[in-house]
N, C-alpha and C. Protein backbone atom coordinates (compact mmCIF):
# COMPACT_ATOMS: atom_id res chain seq x y z
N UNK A 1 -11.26 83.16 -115.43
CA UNK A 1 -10.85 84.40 -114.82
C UNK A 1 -11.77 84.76 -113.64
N UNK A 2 -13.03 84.67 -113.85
CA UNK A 2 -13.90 84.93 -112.79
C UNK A 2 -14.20 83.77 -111.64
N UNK A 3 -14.38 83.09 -112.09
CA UNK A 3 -14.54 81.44 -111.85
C UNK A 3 -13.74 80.18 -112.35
N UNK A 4 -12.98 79.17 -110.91
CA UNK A 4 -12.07 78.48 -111.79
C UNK A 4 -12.53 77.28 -111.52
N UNK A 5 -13.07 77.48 -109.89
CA UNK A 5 -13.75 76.05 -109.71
C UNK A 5 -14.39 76.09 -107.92
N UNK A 6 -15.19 74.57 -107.78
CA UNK A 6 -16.07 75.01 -106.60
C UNK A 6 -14.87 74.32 -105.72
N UNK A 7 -14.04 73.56 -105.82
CA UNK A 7 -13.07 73.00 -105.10
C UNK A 7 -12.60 74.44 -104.61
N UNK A 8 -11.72 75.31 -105.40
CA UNK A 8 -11.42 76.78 -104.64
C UNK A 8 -11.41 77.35 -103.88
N UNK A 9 -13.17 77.51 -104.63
CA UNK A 9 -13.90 78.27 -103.24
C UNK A 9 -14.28 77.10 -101.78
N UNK A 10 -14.07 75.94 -101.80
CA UNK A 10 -14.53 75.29 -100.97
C UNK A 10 -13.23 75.71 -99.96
N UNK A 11 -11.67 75.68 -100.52
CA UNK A 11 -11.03 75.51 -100.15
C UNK A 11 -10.63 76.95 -98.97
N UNK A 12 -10.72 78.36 -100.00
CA UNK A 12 -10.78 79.09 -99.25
C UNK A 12 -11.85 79.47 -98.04
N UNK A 13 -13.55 79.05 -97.99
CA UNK A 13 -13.88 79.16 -97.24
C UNK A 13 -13.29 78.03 -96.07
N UNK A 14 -13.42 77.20 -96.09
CA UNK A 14 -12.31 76.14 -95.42
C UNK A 14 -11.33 76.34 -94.78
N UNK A 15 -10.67 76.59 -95.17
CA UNK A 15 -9.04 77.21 -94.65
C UNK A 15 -8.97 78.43 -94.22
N UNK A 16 -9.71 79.42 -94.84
CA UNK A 16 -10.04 80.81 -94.25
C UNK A 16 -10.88 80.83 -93.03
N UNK A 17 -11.73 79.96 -92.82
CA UNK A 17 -12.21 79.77 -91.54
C UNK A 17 -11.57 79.36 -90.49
N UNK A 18 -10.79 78.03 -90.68
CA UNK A 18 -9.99 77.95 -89.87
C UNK A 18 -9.31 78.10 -89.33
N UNK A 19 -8.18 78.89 -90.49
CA UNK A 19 -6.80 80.00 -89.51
C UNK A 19 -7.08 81.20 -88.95
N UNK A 20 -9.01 81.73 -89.38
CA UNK A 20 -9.46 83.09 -88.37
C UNK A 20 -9.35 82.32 -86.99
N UNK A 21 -9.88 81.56 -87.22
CA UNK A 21 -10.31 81.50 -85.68
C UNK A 21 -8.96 80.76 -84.88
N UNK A 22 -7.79 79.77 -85.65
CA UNK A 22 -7.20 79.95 -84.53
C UNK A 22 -6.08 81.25 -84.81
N UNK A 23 -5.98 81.64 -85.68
CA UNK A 23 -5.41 83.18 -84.98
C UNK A 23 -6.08 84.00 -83.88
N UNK A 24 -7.29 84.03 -83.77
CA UNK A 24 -8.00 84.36 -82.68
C UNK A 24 -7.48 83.52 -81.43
N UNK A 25 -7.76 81.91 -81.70
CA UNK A 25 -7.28 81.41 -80.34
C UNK A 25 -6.17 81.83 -80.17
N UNK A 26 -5.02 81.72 -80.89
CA UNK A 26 -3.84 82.20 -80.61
C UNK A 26 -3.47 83.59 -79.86
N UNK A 27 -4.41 84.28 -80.16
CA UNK A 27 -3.63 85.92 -79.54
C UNK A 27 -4.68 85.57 -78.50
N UNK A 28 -5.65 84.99 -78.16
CA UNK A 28 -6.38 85.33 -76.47
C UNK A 28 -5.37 83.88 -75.80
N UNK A 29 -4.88 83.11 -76.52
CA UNK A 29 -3.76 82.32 -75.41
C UNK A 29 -2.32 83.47 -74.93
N UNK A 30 -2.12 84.12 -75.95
CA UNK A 30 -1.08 84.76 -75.75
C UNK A 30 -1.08 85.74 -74.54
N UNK A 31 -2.27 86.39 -74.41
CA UNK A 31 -2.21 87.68 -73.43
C UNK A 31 -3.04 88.83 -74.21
N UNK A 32 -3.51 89.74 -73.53
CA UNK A 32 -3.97 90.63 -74.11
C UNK A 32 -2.49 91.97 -74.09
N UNK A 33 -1.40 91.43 -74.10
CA UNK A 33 -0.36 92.16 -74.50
C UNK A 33 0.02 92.16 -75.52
N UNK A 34 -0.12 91.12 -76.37
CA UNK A 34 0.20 91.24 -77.29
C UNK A 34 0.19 92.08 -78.72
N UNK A 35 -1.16 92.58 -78.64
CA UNK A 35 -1.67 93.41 -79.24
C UNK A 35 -1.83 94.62 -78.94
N UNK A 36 -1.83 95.28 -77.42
CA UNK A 36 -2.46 95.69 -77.30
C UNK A 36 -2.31 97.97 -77.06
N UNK A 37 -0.87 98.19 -76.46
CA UNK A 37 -0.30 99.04 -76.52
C UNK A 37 0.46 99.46 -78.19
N UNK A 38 -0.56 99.98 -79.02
CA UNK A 38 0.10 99.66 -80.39
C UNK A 38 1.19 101.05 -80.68
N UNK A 39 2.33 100.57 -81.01
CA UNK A 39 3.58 101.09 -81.36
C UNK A 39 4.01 100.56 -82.66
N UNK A 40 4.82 101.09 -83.35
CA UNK A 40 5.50 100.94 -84.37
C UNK A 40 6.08 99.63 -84.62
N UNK A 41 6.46 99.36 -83.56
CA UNK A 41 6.67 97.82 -83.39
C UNK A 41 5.37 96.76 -83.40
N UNK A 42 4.53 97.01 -82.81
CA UNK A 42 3.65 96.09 -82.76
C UNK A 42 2.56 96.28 -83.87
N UNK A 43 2.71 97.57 -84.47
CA UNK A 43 2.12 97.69 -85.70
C UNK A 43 2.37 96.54 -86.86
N UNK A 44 4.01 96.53 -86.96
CA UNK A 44 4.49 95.53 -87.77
C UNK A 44 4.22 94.12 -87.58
N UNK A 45 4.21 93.94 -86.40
CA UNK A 45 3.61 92.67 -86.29
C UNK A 45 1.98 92.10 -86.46
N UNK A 46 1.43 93.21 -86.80
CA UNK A 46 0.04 93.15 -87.06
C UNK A 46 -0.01 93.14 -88.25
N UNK A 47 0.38 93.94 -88.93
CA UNK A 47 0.47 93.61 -90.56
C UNK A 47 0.92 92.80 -91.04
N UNK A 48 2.01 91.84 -90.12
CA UNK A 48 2.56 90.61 -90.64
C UNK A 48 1.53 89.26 -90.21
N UNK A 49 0.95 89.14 -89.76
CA UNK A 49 0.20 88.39 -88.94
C UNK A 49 -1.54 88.55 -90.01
N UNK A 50 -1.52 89.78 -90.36
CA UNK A 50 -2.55 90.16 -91.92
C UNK A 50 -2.22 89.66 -92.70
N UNK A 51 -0.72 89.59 -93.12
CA UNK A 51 -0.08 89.24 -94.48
C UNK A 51 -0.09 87.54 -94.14
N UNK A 52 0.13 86.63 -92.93
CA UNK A 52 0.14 85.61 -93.02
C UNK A 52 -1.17 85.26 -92.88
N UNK A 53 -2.14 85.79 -92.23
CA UNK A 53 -3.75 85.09 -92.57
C UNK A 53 -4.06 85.15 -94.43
N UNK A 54 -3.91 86.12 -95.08
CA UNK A 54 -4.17 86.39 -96.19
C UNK A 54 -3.40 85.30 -97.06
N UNK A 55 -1.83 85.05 -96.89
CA UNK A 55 -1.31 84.12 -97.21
C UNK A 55 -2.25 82.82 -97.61
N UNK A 56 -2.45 82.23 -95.94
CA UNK A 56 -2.87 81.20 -96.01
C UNK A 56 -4.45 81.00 -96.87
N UNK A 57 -4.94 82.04 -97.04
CA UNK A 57 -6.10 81.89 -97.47
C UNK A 57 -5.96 81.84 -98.69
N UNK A 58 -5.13 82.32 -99.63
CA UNK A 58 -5.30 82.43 -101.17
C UNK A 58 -4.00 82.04 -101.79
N UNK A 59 -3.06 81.74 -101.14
CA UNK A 59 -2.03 80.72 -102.09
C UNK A 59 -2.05 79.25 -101.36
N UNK A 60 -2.65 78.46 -102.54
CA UNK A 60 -2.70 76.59 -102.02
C UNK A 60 -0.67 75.85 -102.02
N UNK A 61 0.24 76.50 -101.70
CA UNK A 61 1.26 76.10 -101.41
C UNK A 61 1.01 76.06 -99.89
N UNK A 62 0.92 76.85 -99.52
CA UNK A 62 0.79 77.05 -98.36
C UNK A 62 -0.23 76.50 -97.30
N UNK A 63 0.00 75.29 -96.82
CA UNK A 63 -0.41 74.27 -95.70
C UNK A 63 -1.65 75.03 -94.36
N UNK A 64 -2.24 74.89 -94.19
CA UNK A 64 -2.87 74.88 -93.04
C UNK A 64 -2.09 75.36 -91.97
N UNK A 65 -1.13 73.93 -91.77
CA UNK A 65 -0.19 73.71 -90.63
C UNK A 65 1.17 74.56 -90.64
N UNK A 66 0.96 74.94 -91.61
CA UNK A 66 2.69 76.15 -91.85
C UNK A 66 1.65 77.52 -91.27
N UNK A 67 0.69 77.86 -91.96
CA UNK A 67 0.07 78.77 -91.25
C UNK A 67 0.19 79.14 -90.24
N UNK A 68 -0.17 78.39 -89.29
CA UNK A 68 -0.80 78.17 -87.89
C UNK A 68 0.69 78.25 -87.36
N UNK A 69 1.96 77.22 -88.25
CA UNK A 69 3.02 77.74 -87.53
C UNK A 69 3.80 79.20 -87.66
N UNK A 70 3.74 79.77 -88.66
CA UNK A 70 3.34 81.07 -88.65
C UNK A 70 3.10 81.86 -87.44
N UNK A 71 1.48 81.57 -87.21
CA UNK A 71 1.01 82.58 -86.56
C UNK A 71 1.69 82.49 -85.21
N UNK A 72 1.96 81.05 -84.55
CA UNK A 72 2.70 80.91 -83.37
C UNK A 72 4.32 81.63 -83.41
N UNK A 73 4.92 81.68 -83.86
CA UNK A 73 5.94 81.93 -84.34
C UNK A 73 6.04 83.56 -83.94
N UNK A 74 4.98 84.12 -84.91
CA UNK A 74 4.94 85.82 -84.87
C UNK A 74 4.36 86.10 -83.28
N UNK A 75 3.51 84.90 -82.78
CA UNK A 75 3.13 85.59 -81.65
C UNK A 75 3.98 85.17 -80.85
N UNK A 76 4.43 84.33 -80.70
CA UNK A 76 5.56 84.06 -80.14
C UNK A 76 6.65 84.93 -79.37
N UNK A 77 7.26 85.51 -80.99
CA UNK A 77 8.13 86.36 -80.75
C UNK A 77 8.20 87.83 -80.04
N UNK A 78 6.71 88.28 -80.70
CA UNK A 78 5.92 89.32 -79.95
C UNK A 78 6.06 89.17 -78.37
N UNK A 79 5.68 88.17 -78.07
CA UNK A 79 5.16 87.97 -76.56
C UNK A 79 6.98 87.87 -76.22
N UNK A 80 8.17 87.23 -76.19
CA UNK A 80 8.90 87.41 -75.83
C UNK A 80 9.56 89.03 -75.77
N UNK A 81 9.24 89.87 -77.21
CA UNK A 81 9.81 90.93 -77.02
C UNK A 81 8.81 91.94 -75.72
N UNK A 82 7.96 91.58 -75.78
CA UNK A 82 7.07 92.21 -74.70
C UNK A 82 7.47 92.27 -73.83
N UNK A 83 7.46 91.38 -72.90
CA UNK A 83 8.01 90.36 -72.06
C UNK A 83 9.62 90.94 -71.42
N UNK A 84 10.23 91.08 -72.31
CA UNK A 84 11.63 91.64 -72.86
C UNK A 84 11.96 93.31 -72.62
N UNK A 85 11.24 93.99 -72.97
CA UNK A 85 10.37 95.61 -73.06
C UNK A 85 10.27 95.72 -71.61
N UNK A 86 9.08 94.80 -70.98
CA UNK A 86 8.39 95.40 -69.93
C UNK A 86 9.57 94.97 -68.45
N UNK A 87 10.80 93.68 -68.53
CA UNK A 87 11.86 93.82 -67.77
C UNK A 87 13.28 94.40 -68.03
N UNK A 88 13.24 94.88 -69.20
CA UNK A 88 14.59 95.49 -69.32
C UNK A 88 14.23 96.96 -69.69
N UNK A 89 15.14 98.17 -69.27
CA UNK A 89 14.83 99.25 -69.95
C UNK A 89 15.43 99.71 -70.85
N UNK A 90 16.94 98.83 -71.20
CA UNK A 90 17.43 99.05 -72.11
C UNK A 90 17.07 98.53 -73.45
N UNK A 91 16.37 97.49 -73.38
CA UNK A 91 15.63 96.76 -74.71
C UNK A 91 14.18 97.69 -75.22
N UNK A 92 13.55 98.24 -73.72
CA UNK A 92 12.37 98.78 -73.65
C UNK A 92 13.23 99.93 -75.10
N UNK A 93 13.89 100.85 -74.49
CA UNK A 93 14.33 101.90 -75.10
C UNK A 93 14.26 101.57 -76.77
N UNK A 94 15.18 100.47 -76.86
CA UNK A 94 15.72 100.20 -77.75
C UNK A 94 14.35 99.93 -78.78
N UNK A 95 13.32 99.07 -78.12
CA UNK A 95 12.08 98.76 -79.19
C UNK A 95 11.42 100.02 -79.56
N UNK A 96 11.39 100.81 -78.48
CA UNK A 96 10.25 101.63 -78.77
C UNK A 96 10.80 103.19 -78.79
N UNK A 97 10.03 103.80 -79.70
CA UNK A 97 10.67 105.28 -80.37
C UNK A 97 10.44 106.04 -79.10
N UNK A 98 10.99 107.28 -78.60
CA UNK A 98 10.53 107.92 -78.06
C UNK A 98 10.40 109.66 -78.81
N UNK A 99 9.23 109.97 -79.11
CA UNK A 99 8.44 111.26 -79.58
C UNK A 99 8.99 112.24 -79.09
N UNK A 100 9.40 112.74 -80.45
CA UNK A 100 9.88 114.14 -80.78
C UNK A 100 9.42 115.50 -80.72
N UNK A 101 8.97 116.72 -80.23
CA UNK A 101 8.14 117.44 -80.38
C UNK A 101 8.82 118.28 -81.64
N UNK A 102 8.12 118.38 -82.64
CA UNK A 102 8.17 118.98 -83.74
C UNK A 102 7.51 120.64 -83.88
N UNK A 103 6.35 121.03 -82.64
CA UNK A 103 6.04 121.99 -82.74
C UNK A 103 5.51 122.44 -81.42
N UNK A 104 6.42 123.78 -80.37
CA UNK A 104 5.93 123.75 -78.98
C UNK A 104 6.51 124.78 -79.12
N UNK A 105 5.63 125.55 -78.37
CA UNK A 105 4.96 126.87 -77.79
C UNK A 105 5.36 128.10 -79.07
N UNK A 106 4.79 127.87 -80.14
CA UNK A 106 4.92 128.73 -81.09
C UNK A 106 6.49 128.73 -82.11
N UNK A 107 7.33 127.59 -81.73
CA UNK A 107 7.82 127.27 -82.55
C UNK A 107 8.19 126.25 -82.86
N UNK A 108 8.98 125.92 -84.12
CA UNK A 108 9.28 124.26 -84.59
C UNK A 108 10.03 123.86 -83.78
């Protein structure tokens, strides 16, 4: 329960090292757009991109190389919808919420 074996831990420091850093390479190849204006949208893709580092680190089904394709994949798609956002304004619209005022000049 506490301890199952040193292979394990070899494995997660191992593999956990490796998909930090190229998820790192990955988002400074991508652009610093990718990340970087955070919206609701790109929130999700950050938590998914958490959920696939975490993945790869602690379930052994899961390959190195599926990882990594993973992470290309999510950034990928990111960078196209960006991309997508910043020349269309009808997609722009469409990704991103536009804020409601819920409370102005003394009433709701």
């Amino acid at each position: 329960m506490f301890f199952s074996s040193w292979q394990d831990l070899w494995r997660v420091l191992s593999i956990g090292a490796m998909s930090y850093i190229f998820l790192i390479l990955f988002l400074r190849l991508s652009g610093k757009r990718t990340l970087t204006k955070m919206n609701a949208f790109d929130l999700v893709v950050t938590v998914a991109l958490g959920s696939t580092l975490a993945t790869i680190f602690l379930n052994k089904q899961v390959s190195l190389a599926e990882g990594l394709t993973a992470y290309a994949l999510l950034i990928g798609l990111q960078y196209i919808v960006a991309w997508l956002s910043l020349h269309s304004a009808k997609f722009n619209k469409f990704i991103k919420a536009s804020p409601d005022l819920l409370y102005y000049q003394g009433g709701f």
